[in-house]
Protein backbone atom coordinates (compact mmCIF):
# COMPACT_ATOMS: atom_id res chain seq x y z
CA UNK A 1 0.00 0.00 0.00
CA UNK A 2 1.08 3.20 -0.96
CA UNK A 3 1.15 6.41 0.75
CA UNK A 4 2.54 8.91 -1.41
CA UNK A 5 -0.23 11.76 -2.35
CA UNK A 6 -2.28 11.53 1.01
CA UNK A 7 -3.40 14.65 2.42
CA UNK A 8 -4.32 13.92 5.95
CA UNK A 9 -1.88 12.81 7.41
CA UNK A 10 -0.42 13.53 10.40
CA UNK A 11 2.13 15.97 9.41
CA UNK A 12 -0.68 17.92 7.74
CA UNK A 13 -3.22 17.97 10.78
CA UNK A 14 -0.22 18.85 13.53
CA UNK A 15 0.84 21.81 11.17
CA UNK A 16 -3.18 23.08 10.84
CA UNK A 17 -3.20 22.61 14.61
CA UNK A 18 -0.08 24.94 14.66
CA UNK A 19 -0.99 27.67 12.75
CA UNK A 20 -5.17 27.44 14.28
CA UNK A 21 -2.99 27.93 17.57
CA UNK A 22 -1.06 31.20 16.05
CA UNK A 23 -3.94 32.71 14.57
CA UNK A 24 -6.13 32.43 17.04
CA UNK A 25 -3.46 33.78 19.97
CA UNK A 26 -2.59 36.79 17.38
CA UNK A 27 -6.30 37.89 16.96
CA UNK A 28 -6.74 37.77 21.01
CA UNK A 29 -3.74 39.57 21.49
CA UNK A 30 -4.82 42.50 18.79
CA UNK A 31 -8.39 42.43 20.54
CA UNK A 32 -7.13 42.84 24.27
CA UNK A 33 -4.63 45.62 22.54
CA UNK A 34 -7.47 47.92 20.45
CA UNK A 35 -9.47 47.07 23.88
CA UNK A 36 -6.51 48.83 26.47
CA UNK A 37 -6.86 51.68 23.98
CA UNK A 38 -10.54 51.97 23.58
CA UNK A 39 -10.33 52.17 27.33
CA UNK A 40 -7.79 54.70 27.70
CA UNK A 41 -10.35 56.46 25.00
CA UNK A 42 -13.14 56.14 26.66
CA UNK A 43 -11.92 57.07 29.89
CA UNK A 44 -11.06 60.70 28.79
CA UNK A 45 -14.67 60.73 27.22
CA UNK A 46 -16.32 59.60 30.23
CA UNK A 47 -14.54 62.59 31.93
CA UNK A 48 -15.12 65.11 29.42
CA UNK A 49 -18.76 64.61 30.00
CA UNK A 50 -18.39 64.92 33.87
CA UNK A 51 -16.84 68.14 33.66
CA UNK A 52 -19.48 69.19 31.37
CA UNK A 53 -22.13 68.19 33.30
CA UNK A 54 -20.22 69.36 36.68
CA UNK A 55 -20.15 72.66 34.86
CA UNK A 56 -23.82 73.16 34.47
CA UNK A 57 -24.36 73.50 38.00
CA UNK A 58 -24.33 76.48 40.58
CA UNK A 59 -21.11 74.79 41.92
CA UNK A 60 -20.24 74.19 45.64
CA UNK A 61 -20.60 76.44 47.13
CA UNK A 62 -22.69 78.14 45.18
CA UNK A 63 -20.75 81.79 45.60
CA UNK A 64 -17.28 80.23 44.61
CA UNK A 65 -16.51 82.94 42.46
CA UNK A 66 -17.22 85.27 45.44
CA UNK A 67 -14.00 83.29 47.49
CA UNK A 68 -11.04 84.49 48.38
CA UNK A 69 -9.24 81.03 48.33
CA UNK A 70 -9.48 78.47 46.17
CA UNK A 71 -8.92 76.18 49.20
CA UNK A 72 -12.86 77.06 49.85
CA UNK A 73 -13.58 75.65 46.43
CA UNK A 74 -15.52 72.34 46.37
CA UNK A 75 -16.71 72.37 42.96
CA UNK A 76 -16.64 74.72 40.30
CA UNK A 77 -20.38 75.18 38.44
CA UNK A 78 -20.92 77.87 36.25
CA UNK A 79 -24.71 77.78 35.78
CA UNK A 80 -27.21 79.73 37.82
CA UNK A 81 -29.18 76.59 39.42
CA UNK A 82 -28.91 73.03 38.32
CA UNK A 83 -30.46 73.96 34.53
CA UNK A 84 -28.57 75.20 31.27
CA UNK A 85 -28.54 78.70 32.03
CA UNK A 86 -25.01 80.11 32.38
CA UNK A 87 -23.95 82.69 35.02
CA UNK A 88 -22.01 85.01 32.94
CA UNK A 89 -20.22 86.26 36.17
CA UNK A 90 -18.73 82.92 37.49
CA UNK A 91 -18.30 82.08 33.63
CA UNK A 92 -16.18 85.56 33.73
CA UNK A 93 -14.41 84.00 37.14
CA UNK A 94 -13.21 80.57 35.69
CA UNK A 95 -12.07 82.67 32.95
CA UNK A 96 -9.70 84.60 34.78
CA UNK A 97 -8.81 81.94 37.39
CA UNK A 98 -8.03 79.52 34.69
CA UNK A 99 -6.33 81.98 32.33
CA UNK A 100 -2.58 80.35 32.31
CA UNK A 101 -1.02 83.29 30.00
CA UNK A 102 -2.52 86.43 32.52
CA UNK A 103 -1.34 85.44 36.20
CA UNK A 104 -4.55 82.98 36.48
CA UNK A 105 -3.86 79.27 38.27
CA UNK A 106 -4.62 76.87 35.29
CA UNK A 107 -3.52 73.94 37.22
CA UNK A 108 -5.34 74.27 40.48
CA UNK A 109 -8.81 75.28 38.45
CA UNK A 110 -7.65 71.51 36.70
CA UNK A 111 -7.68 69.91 40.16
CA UNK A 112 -10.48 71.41 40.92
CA UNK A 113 -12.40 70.32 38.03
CA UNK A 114 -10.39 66.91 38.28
CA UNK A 115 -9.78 66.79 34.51
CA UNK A 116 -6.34 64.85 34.74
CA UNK A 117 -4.91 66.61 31.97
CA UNK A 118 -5.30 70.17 30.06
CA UNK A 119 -8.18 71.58 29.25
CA UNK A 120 -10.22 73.75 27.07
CA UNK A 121 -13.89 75.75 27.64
CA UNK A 122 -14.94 77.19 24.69
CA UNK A 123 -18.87 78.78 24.80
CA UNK A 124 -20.18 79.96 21.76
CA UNK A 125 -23.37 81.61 20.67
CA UNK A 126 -25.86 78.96 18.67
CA UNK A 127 -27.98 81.92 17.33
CA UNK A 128 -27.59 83.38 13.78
CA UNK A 129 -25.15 86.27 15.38
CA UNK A 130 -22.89 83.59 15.69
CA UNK A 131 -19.16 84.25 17.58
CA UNK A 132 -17.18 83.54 20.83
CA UNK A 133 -18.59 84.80 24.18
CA UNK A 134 -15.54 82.70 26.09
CA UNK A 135 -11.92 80.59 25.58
CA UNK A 136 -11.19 79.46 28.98
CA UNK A 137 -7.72 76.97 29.52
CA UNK A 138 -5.20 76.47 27.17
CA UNK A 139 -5.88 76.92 23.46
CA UNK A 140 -4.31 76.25 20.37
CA UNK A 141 -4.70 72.56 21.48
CA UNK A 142 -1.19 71.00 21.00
CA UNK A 143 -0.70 68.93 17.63
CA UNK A 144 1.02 66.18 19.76
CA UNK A 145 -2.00 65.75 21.57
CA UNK A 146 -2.45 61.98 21.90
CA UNK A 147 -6.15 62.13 22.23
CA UNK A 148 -8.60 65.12 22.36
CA UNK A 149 -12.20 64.34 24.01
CA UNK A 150 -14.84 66.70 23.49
CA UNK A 151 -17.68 67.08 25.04
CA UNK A 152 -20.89 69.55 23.99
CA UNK A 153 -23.79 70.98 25.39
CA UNK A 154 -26.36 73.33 24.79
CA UNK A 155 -26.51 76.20 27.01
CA UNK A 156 -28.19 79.81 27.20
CA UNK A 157 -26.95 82.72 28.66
CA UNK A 158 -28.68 86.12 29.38
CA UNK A 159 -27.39 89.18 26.62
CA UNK A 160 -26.91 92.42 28.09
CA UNK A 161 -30.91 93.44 27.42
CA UNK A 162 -31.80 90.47 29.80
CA UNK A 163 -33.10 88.46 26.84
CA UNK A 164 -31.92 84.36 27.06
CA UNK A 165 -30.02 83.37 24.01
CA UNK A 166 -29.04 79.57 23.34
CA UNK A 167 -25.06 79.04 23.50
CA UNK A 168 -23.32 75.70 22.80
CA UNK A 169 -20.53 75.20 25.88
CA UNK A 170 -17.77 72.49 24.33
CA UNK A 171 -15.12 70.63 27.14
CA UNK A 172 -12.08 69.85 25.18
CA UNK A 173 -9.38 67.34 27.36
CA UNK A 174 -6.11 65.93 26.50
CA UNK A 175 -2.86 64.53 27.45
């Protein structure tokens, strides 16, 4: 009996074992990777939207902007209640505090945000006038930046006639 020309033998099944074996440990190995980055991702997401949403409250306590110390601080909120509706004084006072070219103290408004990282406020108008109302933190964002979460929300803020207009508020963070 001849053997010549079979293709299952035993050669052939241990080297389909072998590369099964290679495959499968290289496509569980580029899973876990894309999954420690999706993570990393994530987590600067997930914070992005905390500070937004931290943001959109009167703060604690609710006169921070009023302190003399930061030490008093427990959590900056630039809203006037627990709504949308921005109070363009404490927006004015997390502007200068956090103004890192004019004397302000970028890094402890950080801490006290907790954003692990720089950071960047920018509040826009959403009506057809369009424009900047506020830039607070660092801007130009660096090109090295290894990843930039954003986070938006819509906000309205009183004009100088008392009338509401709609803003858009946008958390940039990065590392």
């Amino acid at each position: 009996m001849n053997m010549k020309g079979q293709y299952f033998s035993f050669d052939a099944i241990i080297a389909t074992v072998i590369m099964v074996l290679a495959f499968s440990s290289l496509v569980a190995y580029w899973y876990g990777a894309q999954a420690v980055v999706e993570s990393r991702n994530y987590s600067r997401l997930a914070d992005a939207n905390r500070i937004a949403e931290s943001l959109l409250s009167p703060g604690s306590p609710s006169d921070w902007n009023e302190l003399s110390y930061t030490y008093q601080i427990r959590q900056i909120g630039i809203a006037t209640s627990f709504g949308n509706e921005l109070d363009m004084g404490k927006v004015d006072a997390l502007l200068l505090n956090a103004n890192p070219n004019a004397g302000g103290n970028y890094a402890e408004m950080g801490n006290l945000m907790r954003t692990g990282g720089d950071y960047f406020i920018l509040i826009e108008r959403a009506d057809d006038s369009g424009g900047l109302l506020r830039e607070i933190g660092k801007y130009p964002i660096p090109a090295n930046a290894t990843f930039v979460a954003v986070a938006n929300r819509g906000v309205t803020y009183r004009d100088a006639d008392g009338n509401s207009r709609p803003a858009r508020m946008r958390v940039f963070l990065w590392k």
